[in-house]
PDB file of N, CA and C in Angstrom:
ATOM      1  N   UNK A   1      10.317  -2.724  11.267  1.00  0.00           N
ATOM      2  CA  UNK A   1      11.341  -1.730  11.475  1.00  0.00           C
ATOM      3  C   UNK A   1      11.236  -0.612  10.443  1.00  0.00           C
ATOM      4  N   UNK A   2      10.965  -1.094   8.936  1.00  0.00           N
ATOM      5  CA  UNK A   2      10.709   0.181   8.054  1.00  0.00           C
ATOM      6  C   UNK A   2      10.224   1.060   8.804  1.00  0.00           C
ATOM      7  N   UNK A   3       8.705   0.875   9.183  1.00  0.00           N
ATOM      8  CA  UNK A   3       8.048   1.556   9.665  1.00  0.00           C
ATOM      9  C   UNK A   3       8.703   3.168  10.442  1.00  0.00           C
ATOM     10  N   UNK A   4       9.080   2.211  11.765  1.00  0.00           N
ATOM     11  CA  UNK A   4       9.649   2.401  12.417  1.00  0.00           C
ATOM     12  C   UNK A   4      11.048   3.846  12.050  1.00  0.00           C
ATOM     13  N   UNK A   5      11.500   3.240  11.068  1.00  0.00           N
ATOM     14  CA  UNK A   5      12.421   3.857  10.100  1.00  0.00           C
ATOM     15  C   UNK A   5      11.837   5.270   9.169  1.00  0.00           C
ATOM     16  N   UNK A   6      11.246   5.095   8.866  1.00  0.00           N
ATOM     17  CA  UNK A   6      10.274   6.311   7.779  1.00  0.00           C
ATOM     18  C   UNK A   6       9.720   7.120   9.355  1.00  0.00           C
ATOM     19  N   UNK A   7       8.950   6.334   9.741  1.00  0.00           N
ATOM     20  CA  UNK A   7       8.658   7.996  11.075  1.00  0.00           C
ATOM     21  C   UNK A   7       9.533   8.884  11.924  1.00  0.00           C
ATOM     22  N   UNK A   8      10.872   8.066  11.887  1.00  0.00           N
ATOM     23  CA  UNK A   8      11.673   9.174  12.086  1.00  0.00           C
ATOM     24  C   UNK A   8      12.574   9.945  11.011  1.00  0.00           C
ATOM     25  N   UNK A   9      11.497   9.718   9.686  1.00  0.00           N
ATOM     26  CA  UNK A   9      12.582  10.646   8.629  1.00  0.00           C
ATOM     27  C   UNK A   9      13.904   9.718   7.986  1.00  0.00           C
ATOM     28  N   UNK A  10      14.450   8.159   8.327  1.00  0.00           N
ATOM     29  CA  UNK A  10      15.555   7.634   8.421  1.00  0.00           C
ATOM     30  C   UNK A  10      14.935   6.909   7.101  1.00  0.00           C
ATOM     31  N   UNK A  11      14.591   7.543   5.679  1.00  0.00           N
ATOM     32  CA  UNK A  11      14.213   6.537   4.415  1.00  0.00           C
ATOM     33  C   UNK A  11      15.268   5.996   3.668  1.00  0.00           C
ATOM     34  N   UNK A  12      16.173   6.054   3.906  1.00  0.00           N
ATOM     35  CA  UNK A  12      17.754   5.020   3.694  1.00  0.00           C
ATOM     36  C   UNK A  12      17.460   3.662   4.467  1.00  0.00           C
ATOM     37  N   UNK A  13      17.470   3.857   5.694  1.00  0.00           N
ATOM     38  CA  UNK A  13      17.220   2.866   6.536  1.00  0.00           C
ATOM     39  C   UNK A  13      15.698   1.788   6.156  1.00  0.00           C
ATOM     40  N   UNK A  14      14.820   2.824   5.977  1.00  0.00           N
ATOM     41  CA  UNK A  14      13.620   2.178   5.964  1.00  0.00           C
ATOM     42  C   UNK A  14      13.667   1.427   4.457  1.00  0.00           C
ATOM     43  N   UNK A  15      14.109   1.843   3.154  1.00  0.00           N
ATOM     44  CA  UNK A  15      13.933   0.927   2.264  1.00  0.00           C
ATOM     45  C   UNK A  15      14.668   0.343   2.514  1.00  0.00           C
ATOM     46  N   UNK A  16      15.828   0.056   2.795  1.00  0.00           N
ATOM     47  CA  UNK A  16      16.797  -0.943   3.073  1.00  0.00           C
ATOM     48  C   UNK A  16      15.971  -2.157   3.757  1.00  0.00           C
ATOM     49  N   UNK A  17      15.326  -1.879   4.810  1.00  0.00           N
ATOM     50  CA  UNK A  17      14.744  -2.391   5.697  1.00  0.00           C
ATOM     51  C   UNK A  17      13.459  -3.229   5.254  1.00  0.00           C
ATOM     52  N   UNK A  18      12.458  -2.332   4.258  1.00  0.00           N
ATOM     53  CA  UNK A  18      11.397  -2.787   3.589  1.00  0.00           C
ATOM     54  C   UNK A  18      11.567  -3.675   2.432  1.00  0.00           C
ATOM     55  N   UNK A  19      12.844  -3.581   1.804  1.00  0.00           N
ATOM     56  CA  UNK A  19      13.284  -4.271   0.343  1.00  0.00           C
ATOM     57  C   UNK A  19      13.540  -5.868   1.203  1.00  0.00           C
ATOM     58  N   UNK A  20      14.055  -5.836   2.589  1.00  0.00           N
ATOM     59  CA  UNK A  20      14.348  -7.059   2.976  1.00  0.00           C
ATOM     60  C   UNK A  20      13.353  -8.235   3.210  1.00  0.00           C
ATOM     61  N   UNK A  21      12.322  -7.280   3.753  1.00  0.00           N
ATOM     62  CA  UNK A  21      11.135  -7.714   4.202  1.00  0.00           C
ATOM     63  C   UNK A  21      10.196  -8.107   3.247  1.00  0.00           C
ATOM     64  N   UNK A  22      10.045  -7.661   1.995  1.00  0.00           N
ATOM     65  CA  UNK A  22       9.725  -7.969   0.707  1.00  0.00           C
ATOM     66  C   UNK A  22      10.371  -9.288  -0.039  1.00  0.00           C
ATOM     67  N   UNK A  23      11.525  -9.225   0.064  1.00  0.00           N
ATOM     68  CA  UNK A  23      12.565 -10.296  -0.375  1.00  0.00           C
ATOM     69  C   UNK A  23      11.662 -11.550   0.663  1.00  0.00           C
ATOM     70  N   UNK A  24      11.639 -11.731   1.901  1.00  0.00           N
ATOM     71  CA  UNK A  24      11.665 -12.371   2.140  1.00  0.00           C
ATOM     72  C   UNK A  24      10.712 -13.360   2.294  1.00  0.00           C
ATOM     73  N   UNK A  25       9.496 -12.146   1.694  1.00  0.00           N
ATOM     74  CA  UNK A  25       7.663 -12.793   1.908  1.00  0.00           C
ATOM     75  C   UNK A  25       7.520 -12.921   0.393  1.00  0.00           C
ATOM     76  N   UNK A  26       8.075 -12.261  -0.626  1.00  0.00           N
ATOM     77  CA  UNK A  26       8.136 -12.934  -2.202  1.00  0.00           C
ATOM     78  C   UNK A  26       8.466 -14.681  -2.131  1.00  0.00           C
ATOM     79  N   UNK A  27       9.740 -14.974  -1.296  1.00  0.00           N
ATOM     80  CA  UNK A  27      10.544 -16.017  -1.232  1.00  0.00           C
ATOM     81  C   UNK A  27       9.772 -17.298  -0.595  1.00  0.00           C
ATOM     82  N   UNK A  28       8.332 -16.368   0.308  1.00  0.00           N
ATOM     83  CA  UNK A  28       7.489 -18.048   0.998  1.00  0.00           C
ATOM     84  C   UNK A  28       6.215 -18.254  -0.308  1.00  0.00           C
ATOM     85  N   UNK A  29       6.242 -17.200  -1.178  1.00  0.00           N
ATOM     86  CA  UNK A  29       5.260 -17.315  -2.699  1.00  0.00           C
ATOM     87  C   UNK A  29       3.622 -17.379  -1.685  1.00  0.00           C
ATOM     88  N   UNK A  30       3.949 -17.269  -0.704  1.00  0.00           N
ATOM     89  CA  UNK A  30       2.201 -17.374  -0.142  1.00  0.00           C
ATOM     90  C   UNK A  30       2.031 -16.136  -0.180  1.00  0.00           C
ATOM     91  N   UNK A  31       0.225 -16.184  -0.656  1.00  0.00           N
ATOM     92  CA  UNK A  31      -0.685 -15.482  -0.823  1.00  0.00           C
ATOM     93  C   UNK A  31      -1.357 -14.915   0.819  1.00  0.00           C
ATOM     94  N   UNK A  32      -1.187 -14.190   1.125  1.00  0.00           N
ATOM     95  CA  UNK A  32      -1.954 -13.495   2.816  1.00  0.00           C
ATOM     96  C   UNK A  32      -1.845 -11.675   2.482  1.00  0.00           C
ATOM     97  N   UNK A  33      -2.587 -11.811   3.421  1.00  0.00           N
ATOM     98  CA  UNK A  33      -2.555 -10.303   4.055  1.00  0.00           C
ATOM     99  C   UNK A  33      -1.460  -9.398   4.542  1.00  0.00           C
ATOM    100  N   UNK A  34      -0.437 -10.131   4.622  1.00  0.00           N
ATOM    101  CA  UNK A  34       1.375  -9.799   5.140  1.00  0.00           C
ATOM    102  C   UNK A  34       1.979  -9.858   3.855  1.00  0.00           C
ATOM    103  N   UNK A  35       1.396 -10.762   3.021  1.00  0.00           N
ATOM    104  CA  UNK A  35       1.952 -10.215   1.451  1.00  0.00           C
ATOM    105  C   UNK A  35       1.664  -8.945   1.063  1.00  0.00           C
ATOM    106  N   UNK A  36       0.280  -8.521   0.830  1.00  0.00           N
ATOM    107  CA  UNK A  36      -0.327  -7.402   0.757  1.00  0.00           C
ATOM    108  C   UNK A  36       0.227  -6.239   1.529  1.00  0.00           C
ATOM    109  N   UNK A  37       0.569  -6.485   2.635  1.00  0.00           N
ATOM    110  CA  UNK A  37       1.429  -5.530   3.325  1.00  0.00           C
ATOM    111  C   UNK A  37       2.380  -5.197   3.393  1.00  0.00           C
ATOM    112  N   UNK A  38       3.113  -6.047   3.258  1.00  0.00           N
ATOM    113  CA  UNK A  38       4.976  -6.044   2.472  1.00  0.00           C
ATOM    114  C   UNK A  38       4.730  -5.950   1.150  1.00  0.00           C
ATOM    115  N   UNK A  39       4.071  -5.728   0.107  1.00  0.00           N
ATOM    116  CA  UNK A  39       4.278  -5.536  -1.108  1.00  0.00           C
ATOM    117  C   UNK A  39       4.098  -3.952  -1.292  1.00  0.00           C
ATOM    118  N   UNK A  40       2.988  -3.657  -0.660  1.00  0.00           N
ATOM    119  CA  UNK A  40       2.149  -2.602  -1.247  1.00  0.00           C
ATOM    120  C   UNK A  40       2.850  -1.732  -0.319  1.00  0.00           C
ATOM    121  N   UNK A  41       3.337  -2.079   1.176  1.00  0.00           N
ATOM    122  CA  UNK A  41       4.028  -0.878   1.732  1.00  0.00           C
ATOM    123  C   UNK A  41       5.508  -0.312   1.420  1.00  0.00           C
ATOM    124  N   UNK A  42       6.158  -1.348   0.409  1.00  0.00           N
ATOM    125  CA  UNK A  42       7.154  -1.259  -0.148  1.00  0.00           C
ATOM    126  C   UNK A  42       6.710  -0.572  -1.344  1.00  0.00           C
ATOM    127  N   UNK A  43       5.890  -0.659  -2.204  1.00  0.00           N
ATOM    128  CA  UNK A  43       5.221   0.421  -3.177  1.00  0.00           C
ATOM    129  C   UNK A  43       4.863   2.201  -2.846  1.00  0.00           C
ATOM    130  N   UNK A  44       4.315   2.225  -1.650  1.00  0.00           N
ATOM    131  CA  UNK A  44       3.678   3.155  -1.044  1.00  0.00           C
ATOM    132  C   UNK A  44       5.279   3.736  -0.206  1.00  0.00           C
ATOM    133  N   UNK A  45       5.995   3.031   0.070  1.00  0.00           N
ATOM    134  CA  UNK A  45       7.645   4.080   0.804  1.00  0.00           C
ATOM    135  C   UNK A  45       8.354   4.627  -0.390  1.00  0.00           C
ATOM    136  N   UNK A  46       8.225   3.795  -1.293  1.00  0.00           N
ATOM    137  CA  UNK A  46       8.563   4.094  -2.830  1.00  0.00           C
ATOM    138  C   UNK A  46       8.263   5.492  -3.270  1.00  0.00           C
ATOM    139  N   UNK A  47       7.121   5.487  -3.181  1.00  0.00           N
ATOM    140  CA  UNK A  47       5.984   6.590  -3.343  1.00  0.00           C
ATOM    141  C   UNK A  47       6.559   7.866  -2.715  1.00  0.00           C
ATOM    142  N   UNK A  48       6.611   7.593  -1.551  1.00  0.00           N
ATOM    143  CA  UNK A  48       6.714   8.623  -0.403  1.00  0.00           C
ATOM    144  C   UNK A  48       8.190   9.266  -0.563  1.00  0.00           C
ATOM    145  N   UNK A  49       9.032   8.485  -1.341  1.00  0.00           N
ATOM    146  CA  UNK A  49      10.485   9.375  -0.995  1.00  0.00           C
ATOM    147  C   UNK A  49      10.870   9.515  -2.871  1.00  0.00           C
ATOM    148  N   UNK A  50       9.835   9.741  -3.225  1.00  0.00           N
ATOM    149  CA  UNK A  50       9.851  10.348  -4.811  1.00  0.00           C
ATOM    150  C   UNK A  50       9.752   9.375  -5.822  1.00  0.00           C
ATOM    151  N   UNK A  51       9.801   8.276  -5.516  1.00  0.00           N
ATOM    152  CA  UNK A  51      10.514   6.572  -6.603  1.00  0.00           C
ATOM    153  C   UNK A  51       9.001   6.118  -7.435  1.00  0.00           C
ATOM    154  N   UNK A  52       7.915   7.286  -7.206  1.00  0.00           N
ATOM    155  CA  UNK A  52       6.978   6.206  -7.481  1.00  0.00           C
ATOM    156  C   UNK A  52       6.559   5.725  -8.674  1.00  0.00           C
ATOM    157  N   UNK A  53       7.468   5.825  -9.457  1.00  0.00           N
ATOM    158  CA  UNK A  53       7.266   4.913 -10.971  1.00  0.00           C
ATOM    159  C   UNK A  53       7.778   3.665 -10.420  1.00  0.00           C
ATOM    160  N   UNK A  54       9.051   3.432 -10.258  1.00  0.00           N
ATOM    161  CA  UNK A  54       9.465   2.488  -9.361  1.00  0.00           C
ATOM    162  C   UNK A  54       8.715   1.740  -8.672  1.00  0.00           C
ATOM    163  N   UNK A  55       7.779   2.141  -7.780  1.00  0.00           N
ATOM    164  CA  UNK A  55       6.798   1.242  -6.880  1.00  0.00           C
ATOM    165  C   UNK A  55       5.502   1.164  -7.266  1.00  0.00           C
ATOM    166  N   UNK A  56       5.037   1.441  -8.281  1.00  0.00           N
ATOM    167  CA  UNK A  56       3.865   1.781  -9.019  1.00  0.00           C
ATOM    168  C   UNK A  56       3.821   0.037  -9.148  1.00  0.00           C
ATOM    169  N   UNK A  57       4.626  -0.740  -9.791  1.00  0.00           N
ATOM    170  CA  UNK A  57       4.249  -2.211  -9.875  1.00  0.00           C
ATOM    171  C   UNK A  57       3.948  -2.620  -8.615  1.00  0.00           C
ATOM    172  N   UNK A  58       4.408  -2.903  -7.671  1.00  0.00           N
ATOM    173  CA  UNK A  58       4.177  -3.213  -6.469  1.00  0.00           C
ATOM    174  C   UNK A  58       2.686  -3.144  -5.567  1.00  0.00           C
ATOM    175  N   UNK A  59       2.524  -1.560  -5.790  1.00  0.00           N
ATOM    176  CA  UNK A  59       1.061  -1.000  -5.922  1.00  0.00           C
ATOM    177  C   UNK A  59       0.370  -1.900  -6.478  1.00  0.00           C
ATOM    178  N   UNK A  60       0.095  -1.962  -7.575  1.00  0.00           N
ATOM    179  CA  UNK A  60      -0.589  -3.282  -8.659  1.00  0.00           C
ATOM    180  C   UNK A  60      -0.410  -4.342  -7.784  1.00  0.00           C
ATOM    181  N   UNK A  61       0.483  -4.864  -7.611  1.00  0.00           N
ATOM    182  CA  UNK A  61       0.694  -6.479  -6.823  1.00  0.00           C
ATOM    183  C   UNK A  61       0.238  -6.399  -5.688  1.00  0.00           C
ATOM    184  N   UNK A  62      -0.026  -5.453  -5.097  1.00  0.00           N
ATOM    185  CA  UNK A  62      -0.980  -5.666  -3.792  1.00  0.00           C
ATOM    186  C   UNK A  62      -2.195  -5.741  -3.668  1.00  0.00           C
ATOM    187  N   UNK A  63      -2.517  -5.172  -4.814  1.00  0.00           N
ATOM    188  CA  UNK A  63      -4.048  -4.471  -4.873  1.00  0.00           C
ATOM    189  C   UNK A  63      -4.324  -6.266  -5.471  1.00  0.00           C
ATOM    190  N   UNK A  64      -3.912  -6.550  -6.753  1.00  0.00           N
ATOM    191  CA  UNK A  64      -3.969  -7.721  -7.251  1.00  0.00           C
ATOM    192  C   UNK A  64      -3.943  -8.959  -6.142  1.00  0.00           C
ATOM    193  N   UNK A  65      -3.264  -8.728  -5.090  1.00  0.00           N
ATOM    194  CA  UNK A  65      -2.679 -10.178  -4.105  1.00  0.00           C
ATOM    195  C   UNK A  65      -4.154  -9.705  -3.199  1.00  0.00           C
ATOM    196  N   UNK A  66      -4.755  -8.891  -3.252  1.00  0.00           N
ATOM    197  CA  UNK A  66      -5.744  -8.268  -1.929  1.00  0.00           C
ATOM    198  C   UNK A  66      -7.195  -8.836  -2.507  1.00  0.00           C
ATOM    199  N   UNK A  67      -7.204  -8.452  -3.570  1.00  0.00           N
ATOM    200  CA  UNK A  67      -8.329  -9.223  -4.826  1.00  0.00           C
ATOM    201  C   UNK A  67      -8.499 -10.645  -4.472  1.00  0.00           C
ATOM    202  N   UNK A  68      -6.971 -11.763  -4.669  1.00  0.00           N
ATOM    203  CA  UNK A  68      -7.239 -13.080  -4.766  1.00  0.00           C
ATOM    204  C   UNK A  68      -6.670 -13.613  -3.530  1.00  0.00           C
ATOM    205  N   UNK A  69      -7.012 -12.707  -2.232  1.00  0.00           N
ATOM    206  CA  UNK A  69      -7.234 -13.395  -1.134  1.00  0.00           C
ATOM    207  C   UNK A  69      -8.717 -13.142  -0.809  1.00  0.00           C
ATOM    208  N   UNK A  70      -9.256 -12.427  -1.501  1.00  0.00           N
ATOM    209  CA  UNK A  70     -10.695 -11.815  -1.024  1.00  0.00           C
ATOM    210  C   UNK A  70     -10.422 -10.926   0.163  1.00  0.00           C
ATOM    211  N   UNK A  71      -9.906  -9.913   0.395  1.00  0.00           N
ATOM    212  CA  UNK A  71      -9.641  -9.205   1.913  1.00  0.00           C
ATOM    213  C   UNK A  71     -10.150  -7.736   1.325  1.00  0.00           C
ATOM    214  N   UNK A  72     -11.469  -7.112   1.812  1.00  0.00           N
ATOM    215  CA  UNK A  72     -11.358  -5.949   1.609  1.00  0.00           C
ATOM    216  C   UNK A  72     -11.044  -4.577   2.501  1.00  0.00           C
ATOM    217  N   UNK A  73     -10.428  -5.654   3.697  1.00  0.00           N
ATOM    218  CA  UNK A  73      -9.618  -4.795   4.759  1.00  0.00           C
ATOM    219  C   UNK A  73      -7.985  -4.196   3.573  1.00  0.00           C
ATOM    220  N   UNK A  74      -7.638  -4.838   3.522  1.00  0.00           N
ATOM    221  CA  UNK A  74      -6.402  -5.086   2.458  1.00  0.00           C
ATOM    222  C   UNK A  74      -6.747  -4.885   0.999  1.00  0.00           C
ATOM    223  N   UNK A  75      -7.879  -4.708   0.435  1.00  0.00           N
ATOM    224  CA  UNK A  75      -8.451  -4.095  -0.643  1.00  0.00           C
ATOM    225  C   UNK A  75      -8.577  -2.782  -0.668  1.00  0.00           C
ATOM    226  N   UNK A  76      -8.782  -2.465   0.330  1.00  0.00           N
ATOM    227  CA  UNK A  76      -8.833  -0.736   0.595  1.00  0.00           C
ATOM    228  C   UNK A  76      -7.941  -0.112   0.717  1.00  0.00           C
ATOM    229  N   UNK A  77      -6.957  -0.409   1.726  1.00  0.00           N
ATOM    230  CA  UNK A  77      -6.204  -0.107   1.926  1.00  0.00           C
ATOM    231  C   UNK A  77      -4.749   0.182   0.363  1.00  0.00           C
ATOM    232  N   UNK A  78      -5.136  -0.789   0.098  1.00  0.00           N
ATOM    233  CA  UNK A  78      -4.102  -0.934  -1.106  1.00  0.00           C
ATOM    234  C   UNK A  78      -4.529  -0.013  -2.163  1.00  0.00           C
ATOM    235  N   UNK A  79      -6.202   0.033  -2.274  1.00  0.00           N
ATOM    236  CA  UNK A  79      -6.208   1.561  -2.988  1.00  0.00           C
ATOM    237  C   UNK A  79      -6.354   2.571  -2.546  1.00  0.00           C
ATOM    238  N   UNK A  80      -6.363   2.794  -1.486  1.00  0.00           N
ATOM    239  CA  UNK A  80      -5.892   4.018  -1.071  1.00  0.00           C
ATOM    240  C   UNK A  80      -4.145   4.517  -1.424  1.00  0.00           C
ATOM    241  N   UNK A  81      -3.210   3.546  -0.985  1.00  0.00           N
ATOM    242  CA  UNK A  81      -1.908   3.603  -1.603  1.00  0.00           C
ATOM    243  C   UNK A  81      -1.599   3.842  -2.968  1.00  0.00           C
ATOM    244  N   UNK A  82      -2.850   3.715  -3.786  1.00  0.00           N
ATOM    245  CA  UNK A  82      -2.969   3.740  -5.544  1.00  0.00           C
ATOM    246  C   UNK A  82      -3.238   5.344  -4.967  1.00  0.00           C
ATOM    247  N   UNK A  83      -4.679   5.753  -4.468  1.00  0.00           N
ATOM    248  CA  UNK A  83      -4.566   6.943  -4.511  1.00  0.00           C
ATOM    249  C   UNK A  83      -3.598   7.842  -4.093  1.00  0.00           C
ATOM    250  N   UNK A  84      -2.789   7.212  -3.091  1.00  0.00           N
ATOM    251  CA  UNK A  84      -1.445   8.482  -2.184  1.00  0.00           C
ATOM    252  C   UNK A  84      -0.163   8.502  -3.796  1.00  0.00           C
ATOM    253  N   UNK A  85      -0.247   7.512  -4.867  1.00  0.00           N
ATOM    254  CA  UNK A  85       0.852   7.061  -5.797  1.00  0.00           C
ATOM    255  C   UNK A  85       0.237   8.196  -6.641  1.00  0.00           C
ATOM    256  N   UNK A  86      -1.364   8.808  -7.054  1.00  0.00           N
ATOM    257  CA  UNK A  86      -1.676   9.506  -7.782  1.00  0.00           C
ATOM    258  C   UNK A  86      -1.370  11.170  -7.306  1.00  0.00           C
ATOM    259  N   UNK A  87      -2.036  11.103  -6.228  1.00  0.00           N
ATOM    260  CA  UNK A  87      -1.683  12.248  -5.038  1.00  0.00           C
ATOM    261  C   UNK A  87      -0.194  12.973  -5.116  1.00  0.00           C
ATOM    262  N   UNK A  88       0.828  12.036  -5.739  1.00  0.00           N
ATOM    263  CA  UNK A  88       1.951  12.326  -5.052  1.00  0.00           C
ATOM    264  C   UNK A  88       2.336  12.906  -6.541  1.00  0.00           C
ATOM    265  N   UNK A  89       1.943  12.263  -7.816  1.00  0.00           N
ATOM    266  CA  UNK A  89       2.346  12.703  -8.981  1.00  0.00           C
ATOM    267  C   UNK A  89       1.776  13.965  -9.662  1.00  0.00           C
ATOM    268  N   UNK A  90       1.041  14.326  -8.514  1.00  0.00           N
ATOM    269  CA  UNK A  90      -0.178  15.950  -8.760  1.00  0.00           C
ATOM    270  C   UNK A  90      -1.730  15.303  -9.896  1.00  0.00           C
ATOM    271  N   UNK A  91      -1.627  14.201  -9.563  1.00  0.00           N
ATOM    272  CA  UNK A  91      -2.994  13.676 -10.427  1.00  0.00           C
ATOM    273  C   UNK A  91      -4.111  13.884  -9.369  1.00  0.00           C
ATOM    274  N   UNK A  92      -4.608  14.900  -8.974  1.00  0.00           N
ATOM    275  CA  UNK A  92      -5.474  14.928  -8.415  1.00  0.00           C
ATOM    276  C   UNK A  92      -7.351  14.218  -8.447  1.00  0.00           C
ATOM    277  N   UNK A  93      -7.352  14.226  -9.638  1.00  0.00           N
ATOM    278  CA  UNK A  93      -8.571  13.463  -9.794  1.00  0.00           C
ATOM    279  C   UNK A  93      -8.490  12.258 -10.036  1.00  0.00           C
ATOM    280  N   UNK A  94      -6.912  11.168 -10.970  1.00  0.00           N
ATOM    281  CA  UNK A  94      -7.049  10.033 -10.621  1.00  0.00           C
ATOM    282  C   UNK A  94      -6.942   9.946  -8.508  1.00  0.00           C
ATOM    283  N   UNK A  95      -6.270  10.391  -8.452  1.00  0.00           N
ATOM    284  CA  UNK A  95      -6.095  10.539  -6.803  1.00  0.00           C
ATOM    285  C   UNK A  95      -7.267  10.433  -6.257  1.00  0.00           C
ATOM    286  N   UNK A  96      -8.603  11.488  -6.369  1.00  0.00           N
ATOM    287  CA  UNK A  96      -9.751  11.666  -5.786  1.00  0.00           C
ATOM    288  C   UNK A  96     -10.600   9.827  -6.164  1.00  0.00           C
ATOM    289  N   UNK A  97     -10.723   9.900  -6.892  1.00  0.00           N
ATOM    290  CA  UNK A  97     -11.388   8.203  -7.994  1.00  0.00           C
ATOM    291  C   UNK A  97     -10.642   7.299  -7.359  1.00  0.00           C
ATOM    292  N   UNK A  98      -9.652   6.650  -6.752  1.00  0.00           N
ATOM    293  CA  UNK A  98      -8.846   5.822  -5.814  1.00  0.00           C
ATOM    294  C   UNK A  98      -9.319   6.106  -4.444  1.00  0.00           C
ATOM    295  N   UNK A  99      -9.292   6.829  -3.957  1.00  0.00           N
ATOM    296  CA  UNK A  99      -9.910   7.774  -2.376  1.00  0.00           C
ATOM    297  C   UNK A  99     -11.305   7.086  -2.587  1.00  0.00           C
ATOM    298  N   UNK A 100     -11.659   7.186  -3.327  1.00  0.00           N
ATOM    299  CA  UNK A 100     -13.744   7.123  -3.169  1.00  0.00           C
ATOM    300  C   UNK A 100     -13.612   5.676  -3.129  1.00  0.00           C
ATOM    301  N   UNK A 101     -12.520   5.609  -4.324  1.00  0.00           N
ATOM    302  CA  UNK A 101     -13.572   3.547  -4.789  1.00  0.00           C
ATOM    303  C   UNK A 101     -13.294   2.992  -2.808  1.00  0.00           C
ATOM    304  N   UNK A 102     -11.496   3.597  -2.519  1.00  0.00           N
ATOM    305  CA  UNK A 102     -11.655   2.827  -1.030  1.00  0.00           C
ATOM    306  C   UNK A 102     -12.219   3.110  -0.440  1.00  0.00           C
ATOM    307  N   UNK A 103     -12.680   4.196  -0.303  1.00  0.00           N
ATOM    308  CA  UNK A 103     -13.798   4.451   1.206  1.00  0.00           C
ATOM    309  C   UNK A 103     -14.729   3.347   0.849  1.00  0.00           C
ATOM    310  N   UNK A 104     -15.186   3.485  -0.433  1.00  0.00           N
ATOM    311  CA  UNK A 104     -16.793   2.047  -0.841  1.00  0.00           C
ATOM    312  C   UNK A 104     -16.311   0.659  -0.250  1.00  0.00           C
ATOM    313  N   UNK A 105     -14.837   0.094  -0.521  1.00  0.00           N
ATOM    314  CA  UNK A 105     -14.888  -0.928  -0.063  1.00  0.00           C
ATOM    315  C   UNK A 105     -14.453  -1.131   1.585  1.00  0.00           C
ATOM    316  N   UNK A 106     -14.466  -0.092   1.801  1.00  0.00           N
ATOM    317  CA  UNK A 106     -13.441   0.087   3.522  1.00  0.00           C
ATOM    318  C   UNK A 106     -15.376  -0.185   3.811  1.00  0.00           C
ATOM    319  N   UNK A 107     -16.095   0.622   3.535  1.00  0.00           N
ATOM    320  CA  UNK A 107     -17.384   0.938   4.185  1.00  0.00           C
ATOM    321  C   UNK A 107     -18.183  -0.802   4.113  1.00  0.00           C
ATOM    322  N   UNK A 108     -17.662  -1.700   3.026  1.00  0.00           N
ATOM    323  CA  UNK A 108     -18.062  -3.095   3.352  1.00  0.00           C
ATOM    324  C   UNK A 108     -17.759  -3.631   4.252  1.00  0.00           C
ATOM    325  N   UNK A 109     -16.904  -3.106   5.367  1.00  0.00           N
ATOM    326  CA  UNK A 109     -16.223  -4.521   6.241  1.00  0.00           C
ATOM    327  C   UNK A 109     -16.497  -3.975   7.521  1.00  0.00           C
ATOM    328  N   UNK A 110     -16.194  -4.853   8.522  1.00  0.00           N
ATOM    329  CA  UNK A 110     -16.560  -4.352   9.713  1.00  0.00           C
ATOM    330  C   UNK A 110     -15.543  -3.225  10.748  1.00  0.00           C
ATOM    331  N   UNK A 111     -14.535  -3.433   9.786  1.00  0.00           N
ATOM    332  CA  UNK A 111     -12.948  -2.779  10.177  1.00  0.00           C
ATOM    333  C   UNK A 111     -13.612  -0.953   9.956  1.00  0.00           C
ATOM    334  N   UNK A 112     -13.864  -0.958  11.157  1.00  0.00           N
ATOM    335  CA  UNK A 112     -14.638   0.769  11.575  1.00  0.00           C
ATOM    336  C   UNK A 112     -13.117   1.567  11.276  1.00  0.00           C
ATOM    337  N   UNK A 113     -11.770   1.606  11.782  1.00  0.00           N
ATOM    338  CA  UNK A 113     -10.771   1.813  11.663  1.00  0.00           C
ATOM    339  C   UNK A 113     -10.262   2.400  10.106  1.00  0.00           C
ATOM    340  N   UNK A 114     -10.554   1.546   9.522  1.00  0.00           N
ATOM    341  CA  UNK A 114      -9.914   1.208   8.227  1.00  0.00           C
ATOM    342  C   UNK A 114     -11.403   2.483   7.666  1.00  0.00           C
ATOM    343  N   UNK A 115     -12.545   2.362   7.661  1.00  0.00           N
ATOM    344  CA  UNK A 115     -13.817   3.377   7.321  1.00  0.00           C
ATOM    345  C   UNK A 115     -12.933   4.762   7.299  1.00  0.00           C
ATOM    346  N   UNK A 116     -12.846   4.790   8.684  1.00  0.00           N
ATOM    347  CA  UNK A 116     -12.210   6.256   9.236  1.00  0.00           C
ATOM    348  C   UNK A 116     -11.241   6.873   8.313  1.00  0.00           C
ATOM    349  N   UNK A 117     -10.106   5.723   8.208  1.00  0.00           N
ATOM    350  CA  UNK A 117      -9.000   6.244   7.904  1.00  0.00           C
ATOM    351  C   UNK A 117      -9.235   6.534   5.977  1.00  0.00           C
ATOM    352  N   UNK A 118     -10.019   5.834   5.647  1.00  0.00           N
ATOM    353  CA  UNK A 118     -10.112   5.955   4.251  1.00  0.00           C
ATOM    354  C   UNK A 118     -11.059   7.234   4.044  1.00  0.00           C
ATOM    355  N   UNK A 119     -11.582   7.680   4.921  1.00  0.00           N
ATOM    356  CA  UNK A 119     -12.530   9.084   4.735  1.00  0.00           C
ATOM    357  C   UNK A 119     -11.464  10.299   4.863  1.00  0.00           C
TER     358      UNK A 119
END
């Protein structure tokens, strides 16, 4: 529903929505790819509606949870969200150095999708 919530502009709704969804995949302590995604997209909405010192840990905990599942679908992705956290603070060259390392690991996997989107 965050999701859902942030594309129509509704970011009241959507962290409300994302903080729950976080709460509730912290609370099963398992390690997956839905961790990685509820952590880091709760970092990255953070990001997006100005908070991102605030979600800057989170960022870390995904990238970190993406590492010790071995996923570099979810490795990439999560630095790319490092780069949109640099992007957003006018750090343009840490920004650019986050952008590259993911395209390298997006370009390991077979996820053509994930290539694209990191270029």
């Amino acid at each position: 529903m965050a999701k859902i919530f942030a594309a129509q502009g509704r970011y009241g709704a959507a962290l409300s929505s994302m903080k729950n969804a976080v709460g509730i995949v912290r609370q099963t302590k398992e390690m997956t790819w839905l961790t990685v995604e509820s952590v880091g997209g709760w970092g990255d909405l953070l990001t997006q509606v100005g908070r991102g010192q605030e979600g800057r840990a989170s960022l870390d905990e995904a990238l970190s949870i993406a590492h010790q599942v071995k996923n570099d679908t979810w490795t990439a992705i999560a630095t790319n969200w490092i780069g949109d956290f640099y992007f957003y603070q006018g750090d343009y060259t840490n920004a650019r150095e986050q952008y590259d390392s993911a395209l390298k690991i997006a370009a390991k996997t077979p996820d053509r999708e994930r290539l694209c989107s990191s270029k």
